[in-house]
N, C-alpha and C. Protein backbone atom coordinates (compact mmCIF):
# COMPACT_ATOMS: atom_id res chain seq x y z
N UNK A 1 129.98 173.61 -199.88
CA UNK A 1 130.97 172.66 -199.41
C UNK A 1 130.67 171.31 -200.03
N UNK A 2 131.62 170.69 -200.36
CA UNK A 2 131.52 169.16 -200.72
C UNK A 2 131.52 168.27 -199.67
N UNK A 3 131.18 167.26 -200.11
CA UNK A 3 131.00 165.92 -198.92
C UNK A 3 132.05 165.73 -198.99
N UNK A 4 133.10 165.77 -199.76
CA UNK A 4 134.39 165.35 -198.95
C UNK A 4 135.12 165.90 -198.12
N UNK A 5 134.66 167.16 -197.95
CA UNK A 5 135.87 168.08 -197.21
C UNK A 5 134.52 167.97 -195.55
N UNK A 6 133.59 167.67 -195.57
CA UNK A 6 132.88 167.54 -194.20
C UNK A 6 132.74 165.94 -194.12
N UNK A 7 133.67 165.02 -194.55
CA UNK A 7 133.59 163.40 -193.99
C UNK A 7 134.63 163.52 -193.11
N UNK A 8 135.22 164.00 -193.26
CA UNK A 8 136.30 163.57 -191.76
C UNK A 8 135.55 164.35 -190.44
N UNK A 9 134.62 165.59 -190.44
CA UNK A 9 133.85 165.80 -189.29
C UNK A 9 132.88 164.74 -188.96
N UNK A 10 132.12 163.85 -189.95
CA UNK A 10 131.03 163.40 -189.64
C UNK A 10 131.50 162.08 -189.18
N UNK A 11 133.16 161.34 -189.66
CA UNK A 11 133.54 160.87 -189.02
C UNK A 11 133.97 160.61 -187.67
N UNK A 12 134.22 162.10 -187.46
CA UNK A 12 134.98 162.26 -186.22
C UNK A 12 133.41 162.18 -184.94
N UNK A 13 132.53 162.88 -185.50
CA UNK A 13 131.42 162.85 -184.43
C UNK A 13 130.53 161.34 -184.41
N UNK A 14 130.78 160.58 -185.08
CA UNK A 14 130.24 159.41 -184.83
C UNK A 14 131.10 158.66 -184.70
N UNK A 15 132.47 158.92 -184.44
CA UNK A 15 133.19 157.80 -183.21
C UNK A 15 133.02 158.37 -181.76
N UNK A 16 132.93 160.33 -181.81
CA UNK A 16 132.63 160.39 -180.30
C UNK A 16 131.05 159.58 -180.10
N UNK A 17 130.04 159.75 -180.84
CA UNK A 17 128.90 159.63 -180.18
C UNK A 17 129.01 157.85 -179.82
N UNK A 18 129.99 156.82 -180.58
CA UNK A 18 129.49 155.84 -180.23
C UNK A 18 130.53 155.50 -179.08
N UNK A 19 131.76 156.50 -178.62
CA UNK A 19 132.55 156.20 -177.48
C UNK A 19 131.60 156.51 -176.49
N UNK A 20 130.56 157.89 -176.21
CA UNK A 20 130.12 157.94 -175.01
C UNK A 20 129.02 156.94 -175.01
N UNK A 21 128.15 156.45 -176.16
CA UNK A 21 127.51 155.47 -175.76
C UNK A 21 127.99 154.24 -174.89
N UNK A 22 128.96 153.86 -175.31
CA UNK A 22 129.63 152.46 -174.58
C UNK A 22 130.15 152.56 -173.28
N UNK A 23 130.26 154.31 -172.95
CA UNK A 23 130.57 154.69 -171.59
C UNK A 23 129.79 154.52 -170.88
N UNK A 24 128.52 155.33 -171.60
CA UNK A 24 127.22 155.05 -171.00
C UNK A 24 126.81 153.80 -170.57
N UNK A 25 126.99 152.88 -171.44
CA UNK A 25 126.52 151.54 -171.26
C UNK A 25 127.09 150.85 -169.69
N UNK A 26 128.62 150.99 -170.08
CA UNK A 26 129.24 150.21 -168.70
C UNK A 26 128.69 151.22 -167.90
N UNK A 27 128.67 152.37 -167.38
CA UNK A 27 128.26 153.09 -166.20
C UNK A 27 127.12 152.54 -165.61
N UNK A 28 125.91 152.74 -166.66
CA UNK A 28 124.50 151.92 -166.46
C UNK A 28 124.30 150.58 -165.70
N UNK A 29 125.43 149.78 -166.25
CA UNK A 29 125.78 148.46 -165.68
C UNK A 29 126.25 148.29 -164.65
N UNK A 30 127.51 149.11 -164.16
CA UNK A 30 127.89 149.48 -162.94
C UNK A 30 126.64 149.77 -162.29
N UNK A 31 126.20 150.47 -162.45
CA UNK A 31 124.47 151.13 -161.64
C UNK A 31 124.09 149.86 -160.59
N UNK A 32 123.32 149.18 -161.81
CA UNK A 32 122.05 147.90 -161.95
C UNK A 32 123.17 146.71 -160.94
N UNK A 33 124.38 146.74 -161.16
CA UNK A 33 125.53 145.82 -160.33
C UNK A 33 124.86 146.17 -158.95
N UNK A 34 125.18 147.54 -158.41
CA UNK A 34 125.12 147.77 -157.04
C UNK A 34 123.96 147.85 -156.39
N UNK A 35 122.52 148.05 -157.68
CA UNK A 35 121.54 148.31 -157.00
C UNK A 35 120.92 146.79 -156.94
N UNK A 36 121.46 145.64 -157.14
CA UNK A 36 121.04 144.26 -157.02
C UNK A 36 121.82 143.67 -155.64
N UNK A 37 122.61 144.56 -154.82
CA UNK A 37 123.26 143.70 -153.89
C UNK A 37 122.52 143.59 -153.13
N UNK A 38 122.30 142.41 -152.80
CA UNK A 38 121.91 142.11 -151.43
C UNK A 38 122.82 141.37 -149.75
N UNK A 39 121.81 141.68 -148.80
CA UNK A 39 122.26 141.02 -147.32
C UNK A 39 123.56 140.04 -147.95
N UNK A 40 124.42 139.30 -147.75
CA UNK A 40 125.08 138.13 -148.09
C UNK A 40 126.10 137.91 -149.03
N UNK A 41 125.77 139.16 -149.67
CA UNK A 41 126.34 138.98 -150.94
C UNK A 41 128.02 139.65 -150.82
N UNK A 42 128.75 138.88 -151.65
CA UNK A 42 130.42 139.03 -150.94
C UNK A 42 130.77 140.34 -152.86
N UNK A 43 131.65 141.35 -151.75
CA UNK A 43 131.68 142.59 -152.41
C UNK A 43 133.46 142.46 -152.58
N UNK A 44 133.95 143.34 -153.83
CA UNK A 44 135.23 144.02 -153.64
C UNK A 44 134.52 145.75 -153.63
N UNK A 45 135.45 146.39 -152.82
CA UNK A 45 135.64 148.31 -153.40
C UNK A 45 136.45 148.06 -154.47
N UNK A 46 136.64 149.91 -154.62
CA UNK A 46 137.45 149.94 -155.28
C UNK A 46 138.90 150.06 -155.13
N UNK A 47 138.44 149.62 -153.48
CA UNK A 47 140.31 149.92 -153.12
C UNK A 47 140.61 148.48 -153.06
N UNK A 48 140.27 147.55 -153.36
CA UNK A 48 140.27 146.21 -153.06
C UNK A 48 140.58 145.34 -152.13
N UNK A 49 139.46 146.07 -151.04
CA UNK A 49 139.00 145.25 -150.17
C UNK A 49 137.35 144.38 -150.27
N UNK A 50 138.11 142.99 -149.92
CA UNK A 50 136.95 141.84 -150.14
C UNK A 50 135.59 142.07 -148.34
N UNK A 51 134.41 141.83 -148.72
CA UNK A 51 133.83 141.95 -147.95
C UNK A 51 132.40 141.41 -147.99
N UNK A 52 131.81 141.23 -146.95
CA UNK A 52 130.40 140.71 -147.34
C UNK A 52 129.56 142.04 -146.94
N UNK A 53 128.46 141.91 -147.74
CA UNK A 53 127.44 143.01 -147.37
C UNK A 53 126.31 142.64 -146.74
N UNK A 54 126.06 143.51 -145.48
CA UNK A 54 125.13 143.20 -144.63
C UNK A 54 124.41 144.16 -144.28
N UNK A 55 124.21 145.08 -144.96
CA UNK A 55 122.96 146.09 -145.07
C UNK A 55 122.78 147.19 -146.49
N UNK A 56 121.80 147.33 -147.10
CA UNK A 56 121.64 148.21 -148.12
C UNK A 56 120.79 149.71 -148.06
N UNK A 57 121.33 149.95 -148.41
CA UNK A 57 120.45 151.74 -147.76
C UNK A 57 120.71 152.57 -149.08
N UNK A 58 120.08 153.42 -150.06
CA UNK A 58 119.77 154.33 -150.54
C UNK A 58 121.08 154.38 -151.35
N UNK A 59 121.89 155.20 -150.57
CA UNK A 59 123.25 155.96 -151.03
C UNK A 59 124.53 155.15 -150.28
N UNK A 60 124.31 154.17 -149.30
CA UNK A 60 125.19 153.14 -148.72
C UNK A 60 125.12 151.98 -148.24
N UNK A 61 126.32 151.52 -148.38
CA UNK A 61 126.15 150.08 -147.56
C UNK A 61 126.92 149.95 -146.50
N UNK A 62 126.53 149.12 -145.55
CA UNK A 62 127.50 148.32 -144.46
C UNK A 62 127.82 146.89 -144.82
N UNK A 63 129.25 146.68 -144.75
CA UNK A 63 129.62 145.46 -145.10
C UNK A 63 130.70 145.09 -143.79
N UNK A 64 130.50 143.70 -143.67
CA UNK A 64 131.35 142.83 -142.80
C UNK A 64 132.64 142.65 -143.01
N UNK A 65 133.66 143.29 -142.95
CA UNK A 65 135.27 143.11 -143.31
C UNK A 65 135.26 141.94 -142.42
N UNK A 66 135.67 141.44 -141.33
CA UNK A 66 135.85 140.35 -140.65
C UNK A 66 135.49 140.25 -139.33
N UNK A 67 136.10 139.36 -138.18
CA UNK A 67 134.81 139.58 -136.78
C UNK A 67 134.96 140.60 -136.14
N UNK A 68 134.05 141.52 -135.85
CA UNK A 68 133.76 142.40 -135.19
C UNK A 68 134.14 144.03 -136.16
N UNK A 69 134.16 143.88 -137.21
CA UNK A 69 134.62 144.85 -138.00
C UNK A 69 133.58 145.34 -139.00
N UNK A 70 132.87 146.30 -139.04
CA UNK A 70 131.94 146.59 -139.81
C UNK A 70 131.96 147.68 -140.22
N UNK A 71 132.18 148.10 -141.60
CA UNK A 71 132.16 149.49 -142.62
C UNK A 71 130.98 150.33 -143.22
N UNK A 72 131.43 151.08 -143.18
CA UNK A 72 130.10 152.09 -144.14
C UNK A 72 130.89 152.83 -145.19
N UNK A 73 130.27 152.22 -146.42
CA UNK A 73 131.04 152.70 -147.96
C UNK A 73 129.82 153.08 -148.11
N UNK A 74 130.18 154.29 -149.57
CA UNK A 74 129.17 154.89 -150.11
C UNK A 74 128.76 153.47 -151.31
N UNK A 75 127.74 153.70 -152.43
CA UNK A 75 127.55 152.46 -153.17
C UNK A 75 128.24 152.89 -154.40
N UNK A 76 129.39 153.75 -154.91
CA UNK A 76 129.74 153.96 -155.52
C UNK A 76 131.47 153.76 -155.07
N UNK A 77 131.47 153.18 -154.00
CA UNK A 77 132.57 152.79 -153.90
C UNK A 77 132.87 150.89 -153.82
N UNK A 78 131.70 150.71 -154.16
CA UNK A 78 131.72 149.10 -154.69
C UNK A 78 132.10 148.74 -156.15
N UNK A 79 133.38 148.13 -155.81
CA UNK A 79 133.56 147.92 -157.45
C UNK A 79 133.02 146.91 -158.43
N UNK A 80 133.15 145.50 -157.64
CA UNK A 80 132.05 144.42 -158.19
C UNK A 80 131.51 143.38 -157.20
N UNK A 81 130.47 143.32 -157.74
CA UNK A 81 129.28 142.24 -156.59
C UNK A 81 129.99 140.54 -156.96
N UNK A 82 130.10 139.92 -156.62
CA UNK A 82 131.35 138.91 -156.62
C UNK A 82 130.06 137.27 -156.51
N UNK A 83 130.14 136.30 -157.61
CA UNK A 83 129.13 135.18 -156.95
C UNK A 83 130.00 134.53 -155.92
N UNK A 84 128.98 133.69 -155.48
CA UNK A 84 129.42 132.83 -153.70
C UNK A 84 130.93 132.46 -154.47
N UNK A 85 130.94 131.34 -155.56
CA UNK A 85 131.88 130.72 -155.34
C UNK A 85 132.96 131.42 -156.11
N UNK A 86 133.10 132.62 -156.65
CA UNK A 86 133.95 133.52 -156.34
C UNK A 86 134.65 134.33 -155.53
N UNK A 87 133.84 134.81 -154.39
CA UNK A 87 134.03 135.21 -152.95
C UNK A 87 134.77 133.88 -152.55
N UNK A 88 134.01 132.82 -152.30
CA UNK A 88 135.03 131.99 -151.32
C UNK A 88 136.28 131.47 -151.64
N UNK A 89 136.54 131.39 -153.21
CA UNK A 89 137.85 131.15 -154.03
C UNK A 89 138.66 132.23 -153.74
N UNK A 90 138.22 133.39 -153.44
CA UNK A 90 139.50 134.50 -153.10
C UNK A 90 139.57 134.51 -151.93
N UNK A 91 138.54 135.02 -151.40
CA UNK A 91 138.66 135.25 -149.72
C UNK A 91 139.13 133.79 -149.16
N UNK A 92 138.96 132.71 -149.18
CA UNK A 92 138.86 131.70 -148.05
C UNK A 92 139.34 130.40 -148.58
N UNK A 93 139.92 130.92 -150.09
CA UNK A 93 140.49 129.73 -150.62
C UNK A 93 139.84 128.60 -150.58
N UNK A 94 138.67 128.26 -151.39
CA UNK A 94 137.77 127.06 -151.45
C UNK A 94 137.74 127.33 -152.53
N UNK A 95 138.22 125.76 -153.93
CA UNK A 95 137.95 125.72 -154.87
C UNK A 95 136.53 124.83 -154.50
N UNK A 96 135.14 124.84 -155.92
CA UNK A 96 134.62 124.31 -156.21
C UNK A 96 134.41 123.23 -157.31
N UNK A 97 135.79 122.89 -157.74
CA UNK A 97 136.15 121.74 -158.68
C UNK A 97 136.52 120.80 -158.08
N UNK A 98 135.51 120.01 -159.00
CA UNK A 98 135.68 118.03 -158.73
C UNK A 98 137.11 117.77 -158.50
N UNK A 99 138.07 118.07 -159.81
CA UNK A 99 139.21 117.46 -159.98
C UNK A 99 139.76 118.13 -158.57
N UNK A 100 140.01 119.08 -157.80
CA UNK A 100 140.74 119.48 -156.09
C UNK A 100 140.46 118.68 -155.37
N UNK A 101 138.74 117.91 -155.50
CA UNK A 101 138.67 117.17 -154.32
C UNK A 101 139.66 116.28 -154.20
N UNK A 102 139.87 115.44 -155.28
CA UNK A 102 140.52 114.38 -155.18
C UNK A 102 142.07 114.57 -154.92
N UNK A 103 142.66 114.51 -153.38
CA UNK A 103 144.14 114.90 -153.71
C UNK A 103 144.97 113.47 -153.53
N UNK A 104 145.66 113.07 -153.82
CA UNK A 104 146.66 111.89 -153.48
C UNK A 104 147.36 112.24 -152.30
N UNK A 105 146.84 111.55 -151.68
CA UNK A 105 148.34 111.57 -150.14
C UNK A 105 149.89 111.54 -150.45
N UNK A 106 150.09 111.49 -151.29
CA UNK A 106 151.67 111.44 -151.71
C UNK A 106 151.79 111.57 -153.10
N UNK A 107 153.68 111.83 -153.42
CA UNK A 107 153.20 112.09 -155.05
C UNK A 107 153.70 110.65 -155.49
N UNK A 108 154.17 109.43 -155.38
CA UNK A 108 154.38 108.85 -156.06
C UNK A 108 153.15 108.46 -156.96
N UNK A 109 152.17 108.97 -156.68
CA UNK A 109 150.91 108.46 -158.08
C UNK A 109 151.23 108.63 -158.95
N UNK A 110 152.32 110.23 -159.34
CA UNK A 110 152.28 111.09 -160.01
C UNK A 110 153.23 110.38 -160.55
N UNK A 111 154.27 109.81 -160.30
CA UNK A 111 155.78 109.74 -160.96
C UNK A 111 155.59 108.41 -160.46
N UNK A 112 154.84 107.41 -161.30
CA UNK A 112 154.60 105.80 -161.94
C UNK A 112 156.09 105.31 -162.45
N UNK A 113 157.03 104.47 -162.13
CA UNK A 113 157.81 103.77 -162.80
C UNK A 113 157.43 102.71 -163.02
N UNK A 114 157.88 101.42 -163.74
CA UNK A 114 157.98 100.31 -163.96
C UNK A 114 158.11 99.45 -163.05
N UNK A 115 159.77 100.12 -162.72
CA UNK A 115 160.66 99.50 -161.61
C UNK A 115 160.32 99.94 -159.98
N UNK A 116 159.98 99.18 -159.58
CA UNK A 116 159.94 99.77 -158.10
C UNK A 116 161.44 100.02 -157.60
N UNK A 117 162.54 98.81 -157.89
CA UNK A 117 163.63 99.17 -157.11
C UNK A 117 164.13 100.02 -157.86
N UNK A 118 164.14 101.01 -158.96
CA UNK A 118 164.64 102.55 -159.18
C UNK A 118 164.20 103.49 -158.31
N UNK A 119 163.44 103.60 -157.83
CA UNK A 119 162.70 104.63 -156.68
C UNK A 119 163.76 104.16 -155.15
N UNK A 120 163.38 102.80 -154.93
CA UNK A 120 164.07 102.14 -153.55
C UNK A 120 165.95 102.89 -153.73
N UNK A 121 166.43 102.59 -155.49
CA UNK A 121 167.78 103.27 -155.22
C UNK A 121 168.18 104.33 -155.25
N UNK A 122 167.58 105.21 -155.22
CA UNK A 122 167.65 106.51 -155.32
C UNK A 122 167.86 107.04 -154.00
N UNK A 123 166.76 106.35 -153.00
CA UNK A 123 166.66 106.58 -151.88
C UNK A 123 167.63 106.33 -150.99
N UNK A 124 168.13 104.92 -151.25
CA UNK A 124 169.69 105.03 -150.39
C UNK A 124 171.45 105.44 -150.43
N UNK A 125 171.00 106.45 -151.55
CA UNK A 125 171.90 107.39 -151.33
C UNK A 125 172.42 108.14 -150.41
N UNK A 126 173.68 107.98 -149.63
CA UNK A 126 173.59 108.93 -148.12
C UNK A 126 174.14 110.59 -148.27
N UNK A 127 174.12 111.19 -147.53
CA UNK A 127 173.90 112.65 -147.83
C UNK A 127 174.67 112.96 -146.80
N UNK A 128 175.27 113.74 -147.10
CA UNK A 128 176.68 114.38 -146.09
C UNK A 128 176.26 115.51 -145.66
N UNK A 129 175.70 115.68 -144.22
CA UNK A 129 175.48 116.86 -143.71
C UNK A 129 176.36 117.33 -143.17
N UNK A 130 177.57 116.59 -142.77
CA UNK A 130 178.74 117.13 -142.55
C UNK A 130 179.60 118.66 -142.62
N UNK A 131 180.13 119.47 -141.50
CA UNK A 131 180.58 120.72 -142.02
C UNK A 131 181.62 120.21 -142.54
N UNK A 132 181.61 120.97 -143.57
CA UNK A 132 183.39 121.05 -144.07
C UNK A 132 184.63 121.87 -143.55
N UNK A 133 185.57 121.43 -143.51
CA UNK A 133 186.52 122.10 -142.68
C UNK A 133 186.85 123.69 -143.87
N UNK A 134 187.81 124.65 -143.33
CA UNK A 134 187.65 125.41 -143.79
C UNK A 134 189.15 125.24 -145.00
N UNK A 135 189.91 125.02 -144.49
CA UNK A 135 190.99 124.44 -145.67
C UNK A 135 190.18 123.84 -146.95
N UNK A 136 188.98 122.79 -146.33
CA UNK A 136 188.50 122.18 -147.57
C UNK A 136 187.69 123.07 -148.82
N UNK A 137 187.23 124.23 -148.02
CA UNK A 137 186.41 125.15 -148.42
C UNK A 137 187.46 125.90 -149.59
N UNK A 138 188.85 126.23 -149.12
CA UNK A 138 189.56 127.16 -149.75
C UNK A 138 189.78 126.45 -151.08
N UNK A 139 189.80 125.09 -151.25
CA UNK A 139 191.07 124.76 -152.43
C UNK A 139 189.63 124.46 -152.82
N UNK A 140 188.52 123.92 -152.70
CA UNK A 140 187.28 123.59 -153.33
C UNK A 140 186.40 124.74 -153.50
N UNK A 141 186.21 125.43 -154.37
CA UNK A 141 185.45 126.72 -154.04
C UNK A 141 183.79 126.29 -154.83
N UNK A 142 183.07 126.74 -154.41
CA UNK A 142 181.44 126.12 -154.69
C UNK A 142 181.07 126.45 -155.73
N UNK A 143 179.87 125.83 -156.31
CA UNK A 143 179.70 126.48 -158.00
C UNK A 143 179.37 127.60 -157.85
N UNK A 144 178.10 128.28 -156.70
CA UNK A 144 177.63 129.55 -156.62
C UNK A 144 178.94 130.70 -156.81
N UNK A 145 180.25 130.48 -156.20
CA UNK A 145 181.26 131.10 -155.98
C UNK A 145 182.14 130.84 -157.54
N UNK A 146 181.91 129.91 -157.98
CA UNK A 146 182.20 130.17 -159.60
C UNK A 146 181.61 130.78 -161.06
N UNK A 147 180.20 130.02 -160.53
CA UNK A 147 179.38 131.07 -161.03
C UNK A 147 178.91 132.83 -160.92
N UNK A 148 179.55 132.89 -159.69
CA UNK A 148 179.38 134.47 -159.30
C UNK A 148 180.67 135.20 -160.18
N UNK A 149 181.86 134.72 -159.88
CA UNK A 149 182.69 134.94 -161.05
C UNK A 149 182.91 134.97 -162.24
N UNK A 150 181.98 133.85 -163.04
CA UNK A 150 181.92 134.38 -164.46
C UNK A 150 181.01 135.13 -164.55
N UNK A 151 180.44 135.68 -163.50
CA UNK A 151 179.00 136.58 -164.26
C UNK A 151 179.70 138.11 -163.80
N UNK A 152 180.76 138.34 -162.87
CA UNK A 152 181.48 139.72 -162.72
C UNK A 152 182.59 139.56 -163.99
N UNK A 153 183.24 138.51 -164.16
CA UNK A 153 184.33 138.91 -165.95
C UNK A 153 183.39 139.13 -166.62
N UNK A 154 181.99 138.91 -166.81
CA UNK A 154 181.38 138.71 -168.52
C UNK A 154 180.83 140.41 -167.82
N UNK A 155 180.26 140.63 -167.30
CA UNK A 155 179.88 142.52 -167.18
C UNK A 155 180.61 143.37 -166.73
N UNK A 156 180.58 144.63 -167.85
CA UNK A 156 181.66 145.73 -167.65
C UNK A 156 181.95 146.33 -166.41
N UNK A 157 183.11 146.52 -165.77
CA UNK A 157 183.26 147.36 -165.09
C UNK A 157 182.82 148.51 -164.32
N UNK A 158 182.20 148.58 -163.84
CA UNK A 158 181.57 150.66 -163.58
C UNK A 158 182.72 151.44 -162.91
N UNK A 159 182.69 152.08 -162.94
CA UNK A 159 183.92 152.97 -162.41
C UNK A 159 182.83 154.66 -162.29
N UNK A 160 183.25 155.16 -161.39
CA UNK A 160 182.46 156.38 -160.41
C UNK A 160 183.22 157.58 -161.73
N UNK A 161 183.77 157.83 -162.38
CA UNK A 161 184.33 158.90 -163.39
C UNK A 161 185.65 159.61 -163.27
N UNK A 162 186.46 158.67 -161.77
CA UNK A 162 187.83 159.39 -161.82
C UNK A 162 188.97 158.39 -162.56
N UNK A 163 189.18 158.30 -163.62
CA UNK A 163 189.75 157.42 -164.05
C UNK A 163 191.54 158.06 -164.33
N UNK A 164 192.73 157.15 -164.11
CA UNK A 164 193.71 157.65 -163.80
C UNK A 164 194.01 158.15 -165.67
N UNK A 165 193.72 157.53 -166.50
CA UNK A 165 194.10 157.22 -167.82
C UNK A 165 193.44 158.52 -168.53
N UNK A 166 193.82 159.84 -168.70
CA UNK A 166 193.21 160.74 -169.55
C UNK A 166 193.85 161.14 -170.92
C-alpha cells in the first residue's frame, strides 16, 4: 500500500484521538469543579437551579435553595461552582461595580441643556385627559386604527380554499 491511499485513515484517527482528548479534558475539569466545592459556596445544577451548598459528602451534596428548603443532588448534577460575586449578581441582584454605586436621583444629570427655560417649556404643556365623545371618535379615527389598515391592504388576503371564481 502507498502512503497515500492510508493518509486519509491516519487522518481520520488523529482527529478522533484529539476530539476524545479535549472531551477528556473538559470532563476532568468538570471533576476537579465539583470536588473543590465547599460549605458556602453558591452552585447552579444542571437544571438551573441557583443554590448555596451546605454540605459535601462523597457522591452528594446538600444545598440551601431558600428558607427552610434544603436538597440532596447527586455531585454530578452540579453544573458550575459560581464565585461570590457571581452568585449574588444572579441570585440577589448585587452588582459589584464602582460605576452602580453612584446613581443620580433624577435624570436631568443626564439630559444637560444650556437653557434651563427649554426644560421649564416643555413642561407647561397641558395634556388632555379628557374622554372624547364618541361622534368625535368616528370622524377622527386614531393612528393605531390607520395604521392597522395599511398593514391589512399591504398583506394578502387568506381565504380557507372555497373560492367562488373557478
Amino acid at each position: 500500500m502507498s502512503l497515500v491511499t492510508l493518509l486519509p485513515f491516519i487522518v481520520l484517527i488523529g482527529a478522533m484521538f484529539l476530539m476524545t482528548r479535549s472531551a477528556k479534558k473538559k470532563q476532568q475539569q468538570a471533576a476537579d469543579m465539583r470536588n473543590h466545592m465547599q460549605p458556602g459556596s453558591g452552585v447552579r445544577t444542571i437544571g438551573g437551579m441557583y443554590a448555596t451548598v451546605k454540605e459535601v459528602s462523597d457522591d452528594t451534596v446538600l444545598v440551601d435553595a431558600g428558607p427552610g428548603v434544603e436538597l440532596l443532588f447527586a455531585k454530578n448534577a452540579i453544573g458550575a461552582v459560581l464565585s461570590d460575586d457571581e452568585y449574588n449578581r444572579i441570585v440577589h441582584g448585587v452588582e459589584h461595580d464602582l460605576k452602580s454605586d453612584v446613581v443620580p436621583d433624577d435624570a436631568s444629570s443626564l439630559t444637560e441643556t444650556d437653557e434651563p427655560d427649554a426644560a421649564a417649556a416643555s413642561d407647561d404643556k397641558a395634556v388632555d385627559f379628557s374622554k372624547k365623545d364618541e361622534k368625535d371618535e368616528a370622524e377622527e379615527p386614531s393612528d393605531d386604527a390607520v395604521a392597522a389598515d395599511a398593514k391589512a391592504d399591504d398583506e394578502p388576503k387568506k381565504t380557507d380554499g372555497d373560492s367562488e371564481a373557478k
